[in-house]
N, C-alpha and C. Protein backbone atom coordinates (compact mmCIF):
# COMPACT_ATOMS: atom_id res chain seq x y z
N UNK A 1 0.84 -1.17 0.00
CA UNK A 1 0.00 0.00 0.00
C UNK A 1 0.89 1.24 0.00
N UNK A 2 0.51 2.05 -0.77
CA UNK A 2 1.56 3.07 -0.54
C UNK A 2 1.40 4.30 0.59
N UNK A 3 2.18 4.84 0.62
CA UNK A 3 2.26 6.06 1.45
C UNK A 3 0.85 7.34 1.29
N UNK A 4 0.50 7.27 2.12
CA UNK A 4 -0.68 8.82 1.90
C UNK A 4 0.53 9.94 1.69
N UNK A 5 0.10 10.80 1.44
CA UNK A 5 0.87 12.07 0.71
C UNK A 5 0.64 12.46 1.93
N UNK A 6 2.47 13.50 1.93
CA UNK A 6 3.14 14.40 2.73
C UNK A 6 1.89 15.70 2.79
N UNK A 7 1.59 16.07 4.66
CA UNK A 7 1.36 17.50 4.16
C UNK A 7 2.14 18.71 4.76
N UNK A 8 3.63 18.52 4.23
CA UNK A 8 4.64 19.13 4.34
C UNK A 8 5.43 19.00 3.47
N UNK A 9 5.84 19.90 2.75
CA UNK A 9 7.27 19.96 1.31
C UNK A 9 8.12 18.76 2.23
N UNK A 10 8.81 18.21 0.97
CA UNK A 10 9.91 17.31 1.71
C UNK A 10 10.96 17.46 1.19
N UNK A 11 11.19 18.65 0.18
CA UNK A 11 12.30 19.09 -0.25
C UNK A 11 12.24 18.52 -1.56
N UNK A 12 11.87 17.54 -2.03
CA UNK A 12 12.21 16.99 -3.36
C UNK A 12 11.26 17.38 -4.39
N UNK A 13 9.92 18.63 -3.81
CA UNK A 13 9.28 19.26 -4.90
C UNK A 13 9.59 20.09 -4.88
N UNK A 14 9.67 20.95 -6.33
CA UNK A 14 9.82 22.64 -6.77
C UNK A 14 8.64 23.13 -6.03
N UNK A 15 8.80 24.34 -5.48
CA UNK A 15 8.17 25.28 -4.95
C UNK A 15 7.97 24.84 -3.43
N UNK A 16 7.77 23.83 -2.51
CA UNK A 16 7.90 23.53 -1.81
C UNK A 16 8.40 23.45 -0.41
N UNK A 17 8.25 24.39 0.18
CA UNK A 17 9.15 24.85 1.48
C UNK A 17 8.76 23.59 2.56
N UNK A 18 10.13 23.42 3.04
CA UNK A 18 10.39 22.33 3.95
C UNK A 18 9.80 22.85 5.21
N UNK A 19 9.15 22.26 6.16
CA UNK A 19 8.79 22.81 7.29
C UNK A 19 9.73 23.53 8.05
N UNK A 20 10.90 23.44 8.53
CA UNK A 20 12.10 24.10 9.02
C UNK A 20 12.47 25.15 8.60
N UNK A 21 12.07 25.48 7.14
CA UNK A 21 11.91 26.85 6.34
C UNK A 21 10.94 27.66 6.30
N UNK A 22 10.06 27.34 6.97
CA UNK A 22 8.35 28.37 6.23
C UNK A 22 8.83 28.76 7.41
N UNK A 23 8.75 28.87 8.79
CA UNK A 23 8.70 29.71 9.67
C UNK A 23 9.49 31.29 9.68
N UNK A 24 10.82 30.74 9.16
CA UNK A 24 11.35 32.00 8.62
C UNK A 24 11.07 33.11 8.02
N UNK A 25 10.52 32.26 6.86
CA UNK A 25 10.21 32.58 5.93
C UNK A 25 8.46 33.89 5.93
N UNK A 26 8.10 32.73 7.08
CA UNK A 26 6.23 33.78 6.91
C UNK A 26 6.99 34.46 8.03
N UNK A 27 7.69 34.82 8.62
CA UNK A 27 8.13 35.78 9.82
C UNK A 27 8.48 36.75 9.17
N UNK A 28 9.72 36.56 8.17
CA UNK A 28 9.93 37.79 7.29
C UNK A 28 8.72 38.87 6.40
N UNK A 29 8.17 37.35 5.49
CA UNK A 29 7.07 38.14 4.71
C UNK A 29 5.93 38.83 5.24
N UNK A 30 5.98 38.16 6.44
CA UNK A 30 5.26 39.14 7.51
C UNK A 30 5.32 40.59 8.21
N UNK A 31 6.67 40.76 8.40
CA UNK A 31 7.41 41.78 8.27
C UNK A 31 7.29 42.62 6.87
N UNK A 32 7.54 41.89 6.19
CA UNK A 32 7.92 43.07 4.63
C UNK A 32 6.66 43.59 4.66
N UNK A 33 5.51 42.98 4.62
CA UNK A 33 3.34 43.13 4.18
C UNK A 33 3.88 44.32 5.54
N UNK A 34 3.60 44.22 6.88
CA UNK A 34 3.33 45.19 8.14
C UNK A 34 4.36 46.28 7.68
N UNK A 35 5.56 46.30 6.95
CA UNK A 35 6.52 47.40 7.29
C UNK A 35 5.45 48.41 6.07
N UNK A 36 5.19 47.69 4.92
CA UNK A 36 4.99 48.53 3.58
C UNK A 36 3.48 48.85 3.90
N UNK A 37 2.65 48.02 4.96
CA UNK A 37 1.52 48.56 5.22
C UNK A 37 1.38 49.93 6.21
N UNK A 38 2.83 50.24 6.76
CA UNK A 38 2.80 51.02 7.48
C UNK A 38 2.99 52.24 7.09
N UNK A 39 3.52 52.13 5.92
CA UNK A 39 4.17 53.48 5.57
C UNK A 39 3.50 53.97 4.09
N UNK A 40 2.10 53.21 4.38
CA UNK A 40 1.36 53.03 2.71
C UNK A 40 0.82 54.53 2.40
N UNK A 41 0.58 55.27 1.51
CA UNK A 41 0.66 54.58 0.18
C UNK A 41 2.65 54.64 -0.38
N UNK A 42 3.24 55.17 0.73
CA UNK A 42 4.62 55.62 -0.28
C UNK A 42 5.14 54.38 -0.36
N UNK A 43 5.88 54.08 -1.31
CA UNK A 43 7.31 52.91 -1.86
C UNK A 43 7.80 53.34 -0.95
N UNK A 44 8.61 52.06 -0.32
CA UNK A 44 9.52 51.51 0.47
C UNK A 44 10.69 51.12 -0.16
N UNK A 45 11.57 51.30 -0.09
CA UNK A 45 13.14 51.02 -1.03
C UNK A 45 13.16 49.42 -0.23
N UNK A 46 13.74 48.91 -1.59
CA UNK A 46 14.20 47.31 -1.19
C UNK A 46 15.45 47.42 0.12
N UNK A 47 16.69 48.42 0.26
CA UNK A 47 17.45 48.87 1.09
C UNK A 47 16.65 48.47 2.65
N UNK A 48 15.75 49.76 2.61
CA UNK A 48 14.95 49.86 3.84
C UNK A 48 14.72 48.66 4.65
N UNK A 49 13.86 47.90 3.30
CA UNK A 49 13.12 46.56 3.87
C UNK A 49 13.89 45.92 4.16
N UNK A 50 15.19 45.40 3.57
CA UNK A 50 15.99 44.42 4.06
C UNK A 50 16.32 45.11 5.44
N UNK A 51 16.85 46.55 5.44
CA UNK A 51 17.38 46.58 6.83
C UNK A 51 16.16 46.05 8.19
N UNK A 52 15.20 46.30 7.70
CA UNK A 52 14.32 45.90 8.60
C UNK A 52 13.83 44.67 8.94
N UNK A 53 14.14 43.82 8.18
CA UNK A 53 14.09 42.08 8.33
C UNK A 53 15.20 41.79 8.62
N UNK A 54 16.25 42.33 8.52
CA UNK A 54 18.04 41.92 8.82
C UNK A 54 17.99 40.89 7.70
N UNK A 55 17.85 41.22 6.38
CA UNK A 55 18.03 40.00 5.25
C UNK A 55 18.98 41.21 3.98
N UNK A 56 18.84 40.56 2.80
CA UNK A 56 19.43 41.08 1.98
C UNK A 56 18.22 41.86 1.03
N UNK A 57 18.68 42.71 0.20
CA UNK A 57 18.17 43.29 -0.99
C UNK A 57 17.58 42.18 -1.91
N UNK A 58 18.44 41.17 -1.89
CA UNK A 58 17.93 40.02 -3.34
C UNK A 58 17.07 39.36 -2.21
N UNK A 59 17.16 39.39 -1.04
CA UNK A 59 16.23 38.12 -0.19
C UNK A 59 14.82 38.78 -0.04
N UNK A 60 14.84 40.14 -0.04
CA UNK A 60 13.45 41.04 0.04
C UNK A 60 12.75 41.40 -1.36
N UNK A 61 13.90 40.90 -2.79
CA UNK A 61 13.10 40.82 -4.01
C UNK A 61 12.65 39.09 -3.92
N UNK A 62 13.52 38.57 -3.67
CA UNK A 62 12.56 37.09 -4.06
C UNK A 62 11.06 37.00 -3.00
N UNK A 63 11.57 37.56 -1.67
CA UNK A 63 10.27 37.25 -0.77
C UNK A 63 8.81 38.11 -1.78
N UNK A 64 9.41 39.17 -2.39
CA UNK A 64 8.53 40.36 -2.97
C UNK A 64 7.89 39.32 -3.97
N UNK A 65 8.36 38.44 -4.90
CA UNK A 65 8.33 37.82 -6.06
C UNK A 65 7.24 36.94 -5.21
N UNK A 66 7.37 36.16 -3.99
CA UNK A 66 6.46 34.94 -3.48
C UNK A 66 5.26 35.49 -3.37
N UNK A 67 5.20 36.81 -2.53
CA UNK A 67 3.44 37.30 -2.22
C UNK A 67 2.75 37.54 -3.87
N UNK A 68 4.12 38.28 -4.39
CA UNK A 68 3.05 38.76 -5.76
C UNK A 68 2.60 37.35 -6.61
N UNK A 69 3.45 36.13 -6.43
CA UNK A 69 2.74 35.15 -7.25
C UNK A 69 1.63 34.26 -6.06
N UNK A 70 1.89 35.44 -4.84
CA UNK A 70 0.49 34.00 -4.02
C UNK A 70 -0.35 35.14 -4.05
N UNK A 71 -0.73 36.52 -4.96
CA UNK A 71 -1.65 37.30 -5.27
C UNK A 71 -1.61 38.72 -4.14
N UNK A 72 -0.68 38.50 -3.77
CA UNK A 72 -0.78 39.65 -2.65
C UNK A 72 -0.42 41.22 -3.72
N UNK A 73 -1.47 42.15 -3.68
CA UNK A 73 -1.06 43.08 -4.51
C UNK A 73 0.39 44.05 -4.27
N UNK A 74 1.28 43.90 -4.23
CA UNK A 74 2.79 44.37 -3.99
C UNK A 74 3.09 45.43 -5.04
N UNK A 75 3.02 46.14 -5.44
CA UNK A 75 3.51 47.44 -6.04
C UNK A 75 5.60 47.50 -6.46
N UNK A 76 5.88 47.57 -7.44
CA UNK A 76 7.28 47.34 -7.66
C UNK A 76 7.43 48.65 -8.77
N UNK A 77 8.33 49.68 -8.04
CA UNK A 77 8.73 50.84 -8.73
C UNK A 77 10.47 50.77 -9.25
N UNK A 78 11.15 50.72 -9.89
CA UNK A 78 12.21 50.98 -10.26
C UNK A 78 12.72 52.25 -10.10
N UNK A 79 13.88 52.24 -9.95
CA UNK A 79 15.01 53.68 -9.75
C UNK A 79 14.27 54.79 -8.88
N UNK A 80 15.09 55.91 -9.18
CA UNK A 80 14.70 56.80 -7.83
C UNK A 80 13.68 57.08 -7.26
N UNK A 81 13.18 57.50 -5.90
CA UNK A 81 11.90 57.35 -5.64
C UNK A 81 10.91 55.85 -5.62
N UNK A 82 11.62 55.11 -5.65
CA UNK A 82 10.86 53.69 -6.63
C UNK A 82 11.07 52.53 -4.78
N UNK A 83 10.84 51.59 -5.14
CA UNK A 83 10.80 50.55 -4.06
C UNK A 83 9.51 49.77 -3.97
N UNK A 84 8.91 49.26 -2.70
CA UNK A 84 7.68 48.39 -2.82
C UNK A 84 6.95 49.30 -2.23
N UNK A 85 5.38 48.69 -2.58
CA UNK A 85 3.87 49.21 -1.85
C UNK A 85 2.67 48.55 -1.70
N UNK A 86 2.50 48.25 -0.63
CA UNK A 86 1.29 47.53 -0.91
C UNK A 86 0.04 48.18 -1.31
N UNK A 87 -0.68 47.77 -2.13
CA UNK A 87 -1.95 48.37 -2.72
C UNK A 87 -3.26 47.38 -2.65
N UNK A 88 -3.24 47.86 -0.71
CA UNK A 88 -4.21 47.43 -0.38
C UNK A 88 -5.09 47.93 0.23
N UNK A 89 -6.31 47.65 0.91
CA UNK A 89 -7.07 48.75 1.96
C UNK A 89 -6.35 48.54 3.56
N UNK A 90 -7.02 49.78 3.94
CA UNK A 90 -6.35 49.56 5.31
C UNK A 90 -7.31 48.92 6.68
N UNK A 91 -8.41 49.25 5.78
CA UNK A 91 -9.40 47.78 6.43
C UNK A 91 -10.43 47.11 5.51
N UNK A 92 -9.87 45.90 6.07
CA UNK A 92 -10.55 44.85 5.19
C UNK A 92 -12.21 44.50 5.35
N UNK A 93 -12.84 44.65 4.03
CA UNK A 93 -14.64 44.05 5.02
C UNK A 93 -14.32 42.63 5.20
N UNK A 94 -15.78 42.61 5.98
CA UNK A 94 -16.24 41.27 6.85
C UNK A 94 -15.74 40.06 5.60
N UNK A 95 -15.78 39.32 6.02
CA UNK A 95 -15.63 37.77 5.28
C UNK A 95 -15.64 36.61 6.23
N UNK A 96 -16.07 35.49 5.04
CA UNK A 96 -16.77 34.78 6.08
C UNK A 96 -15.41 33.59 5.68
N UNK A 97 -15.35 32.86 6.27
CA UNK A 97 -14.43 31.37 6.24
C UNK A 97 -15.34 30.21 6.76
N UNK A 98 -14.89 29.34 6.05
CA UNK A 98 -14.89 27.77 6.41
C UNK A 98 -14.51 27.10 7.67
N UNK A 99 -14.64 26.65 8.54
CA UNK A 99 -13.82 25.93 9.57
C UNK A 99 -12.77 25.34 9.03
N UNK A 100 -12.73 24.90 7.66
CA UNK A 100 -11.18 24.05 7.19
C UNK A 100 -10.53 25.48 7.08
N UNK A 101 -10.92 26.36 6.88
CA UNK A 101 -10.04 27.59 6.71
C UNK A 101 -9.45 28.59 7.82
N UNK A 102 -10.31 28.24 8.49
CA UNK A 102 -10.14 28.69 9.83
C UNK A 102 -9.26 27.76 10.58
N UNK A 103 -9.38 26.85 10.06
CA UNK A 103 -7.96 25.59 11.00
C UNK A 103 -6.70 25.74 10.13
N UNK A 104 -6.86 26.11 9.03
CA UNK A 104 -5.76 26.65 8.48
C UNK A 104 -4.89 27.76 9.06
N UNK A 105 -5.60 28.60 8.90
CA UNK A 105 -5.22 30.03 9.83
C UNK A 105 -4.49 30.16 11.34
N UNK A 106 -5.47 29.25 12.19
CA UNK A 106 -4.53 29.53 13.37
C UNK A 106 -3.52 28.43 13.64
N UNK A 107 -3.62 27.38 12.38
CA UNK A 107 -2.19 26.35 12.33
C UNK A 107 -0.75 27.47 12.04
N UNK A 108 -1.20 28.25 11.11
CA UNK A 108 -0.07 28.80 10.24
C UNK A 108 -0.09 29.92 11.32
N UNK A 109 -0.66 30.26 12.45
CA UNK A 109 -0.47 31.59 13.61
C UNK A 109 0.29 30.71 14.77
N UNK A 110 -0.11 29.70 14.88
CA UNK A 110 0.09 28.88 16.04
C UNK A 110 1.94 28.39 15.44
N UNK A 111 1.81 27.84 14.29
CA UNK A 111 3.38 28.27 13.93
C UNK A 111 4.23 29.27 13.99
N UNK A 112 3.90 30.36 13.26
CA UNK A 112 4.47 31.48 13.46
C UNK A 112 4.31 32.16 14.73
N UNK A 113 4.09 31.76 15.64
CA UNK A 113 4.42 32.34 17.11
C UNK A 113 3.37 33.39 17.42
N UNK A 114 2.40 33.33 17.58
CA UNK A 114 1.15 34.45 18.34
C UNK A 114 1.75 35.70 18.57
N UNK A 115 2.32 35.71 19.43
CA UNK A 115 3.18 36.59 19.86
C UNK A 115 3.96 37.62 19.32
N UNK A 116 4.78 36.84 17.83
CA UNK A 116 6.12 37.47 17.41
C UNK A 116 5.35 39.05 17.31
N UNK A 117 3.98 39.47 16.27
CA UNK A 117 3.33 40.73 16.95
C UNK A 117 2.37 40.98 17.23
N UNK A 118 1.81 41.90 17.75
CA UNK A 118 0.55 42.24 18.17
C UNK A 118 -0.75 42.20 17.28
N UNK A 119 -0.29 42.10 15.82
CA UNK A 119 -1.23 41.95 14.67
C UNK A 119 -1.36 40.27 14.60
N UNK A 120 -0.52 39.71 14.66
CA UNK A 120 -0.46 37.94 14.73
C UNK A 120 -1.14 37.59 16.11
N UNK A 121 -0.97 38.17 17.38
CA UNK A 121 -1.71 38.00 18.38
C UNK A 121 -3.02 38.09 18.61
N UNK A 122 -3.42 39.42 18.18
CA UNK A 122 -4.58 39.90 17.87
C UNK A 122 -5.86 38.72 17.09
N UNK A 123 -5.03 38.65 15.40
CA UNK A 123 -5.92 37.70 14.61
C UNK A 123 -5.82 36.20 14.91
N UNK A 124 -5.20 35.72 15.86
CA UNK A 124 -5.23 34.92 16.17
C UNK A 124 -6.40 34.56 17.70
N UNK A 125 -6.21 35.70 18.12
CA UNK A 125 -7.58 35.57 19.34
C UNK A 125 -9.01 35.69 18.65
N UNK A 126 -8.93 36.74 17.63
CA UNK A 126 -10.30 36.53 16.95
C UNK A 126 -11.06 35.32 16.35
N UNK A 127 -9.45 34.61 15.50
CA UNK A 127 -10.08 33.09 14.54
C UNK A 127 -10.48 32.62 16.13
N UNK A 128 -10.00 31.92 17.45
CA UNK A 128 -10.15 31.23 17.83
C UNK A 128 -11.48 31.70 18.72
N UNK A 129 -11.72 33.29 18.73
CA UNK A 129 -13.40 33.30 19.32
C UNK A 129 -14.39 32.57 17.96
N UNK A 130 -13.93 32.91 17.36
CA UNK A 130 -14.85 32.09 15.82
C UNK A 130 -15.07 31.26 15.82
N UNK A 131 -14.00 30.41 16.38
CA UNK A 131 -14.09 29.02 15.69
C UNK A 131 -14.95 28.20 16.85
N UNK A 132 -14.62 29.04 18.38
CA UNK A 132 -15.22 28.18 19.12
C UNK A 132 -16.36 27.94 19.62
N UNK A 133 -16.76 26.76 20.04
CA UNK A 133 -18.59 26.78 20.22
C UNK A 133 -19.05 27.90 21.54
N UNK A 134 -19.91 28.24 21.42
CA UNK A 134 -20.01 29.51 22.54
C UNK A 134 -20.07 28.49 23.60
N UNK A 135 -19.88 27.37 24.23
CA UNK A 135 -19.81 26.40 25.19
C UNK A 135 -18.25 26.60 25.83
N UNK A 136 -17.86 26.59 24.85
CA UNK A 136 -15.96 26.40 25.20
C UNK A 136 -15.33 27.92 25.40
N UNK A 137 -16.07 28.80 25.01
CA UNK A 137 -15.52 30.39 24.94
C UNK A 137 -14.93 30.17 26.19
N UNK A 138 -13.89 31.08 26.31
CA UNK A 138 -13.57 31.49 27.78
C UNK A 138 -13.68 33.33 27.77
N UNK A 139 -14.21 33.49 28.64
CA UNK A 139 -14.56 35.14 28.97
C UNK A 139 -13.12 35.58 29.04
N UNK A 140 -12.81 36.96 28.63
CA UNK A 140 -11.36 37.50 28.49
C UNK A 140 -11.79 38.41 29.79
């Protein structure tokens, strides 16, 4: 009988981040989305951003390259004046999720550390008032 399929990269597919890697990885891109959301609507120089992730210039264009092909609208200006932007709202309307989507969400929060900020802390207390039956709530 064979093996049920990995649900974790195991390194031997293209595109595929190994579990030992995504954490990094959504910590940074997490960083780059909050720094360029902060300072929106102006471009952010690739310079900036790296100094602010402690990564490189080419490590803050490839991370730039991942959101824009997982649809995140990222803004890319060339030469002076030029850098990234996100071109997004600064509040999002209501939307509704799935419970598979919602177990998605606070897997990938519950990885990336609740904590690391107050925006990851935050949406992470909300999915889990959501998700839970008003039986299990605990009063804050």
């Amino acid at each position: 009988m064979p093996a049920p399929p990995r649900l974790v990269g195991s390194g031997r597919h293209p595109g595929m981040t190994q579990l030992h890697q995504a954490v990094p990885l959504v910590e940074r891109q997490h960083a780059l989305i909050e720094e360029m959301r902060a300072r929106a609507p102006r471009f952010v120089p690739g310079r900036v951003l790296a100094e602010r992730t402690g990564t490189t210039v080419r490590t803050v264009e490839r991370d730039v390259t991942r959101l824009r092909a997982a649809g995140i609208p990222v803004e890319v200006k060339r030469g002076a004046g030029g850098g990234y932007r996100l071109a997004m709202l600064s509040r999002v309307p209501p939307l509704t999720f799935s419970a598979g989507e919602v177990a998605a969400l606070v897997a990938s929060l519950v990885a990336l550390g609740p904590y690391t900020s107050a925006t990851a802390c935050s949406a992470l207390e909300k999915l889990v008032t959501a998700f839970s039956a008003p039986a299990t709530r605990v009063p804050h």
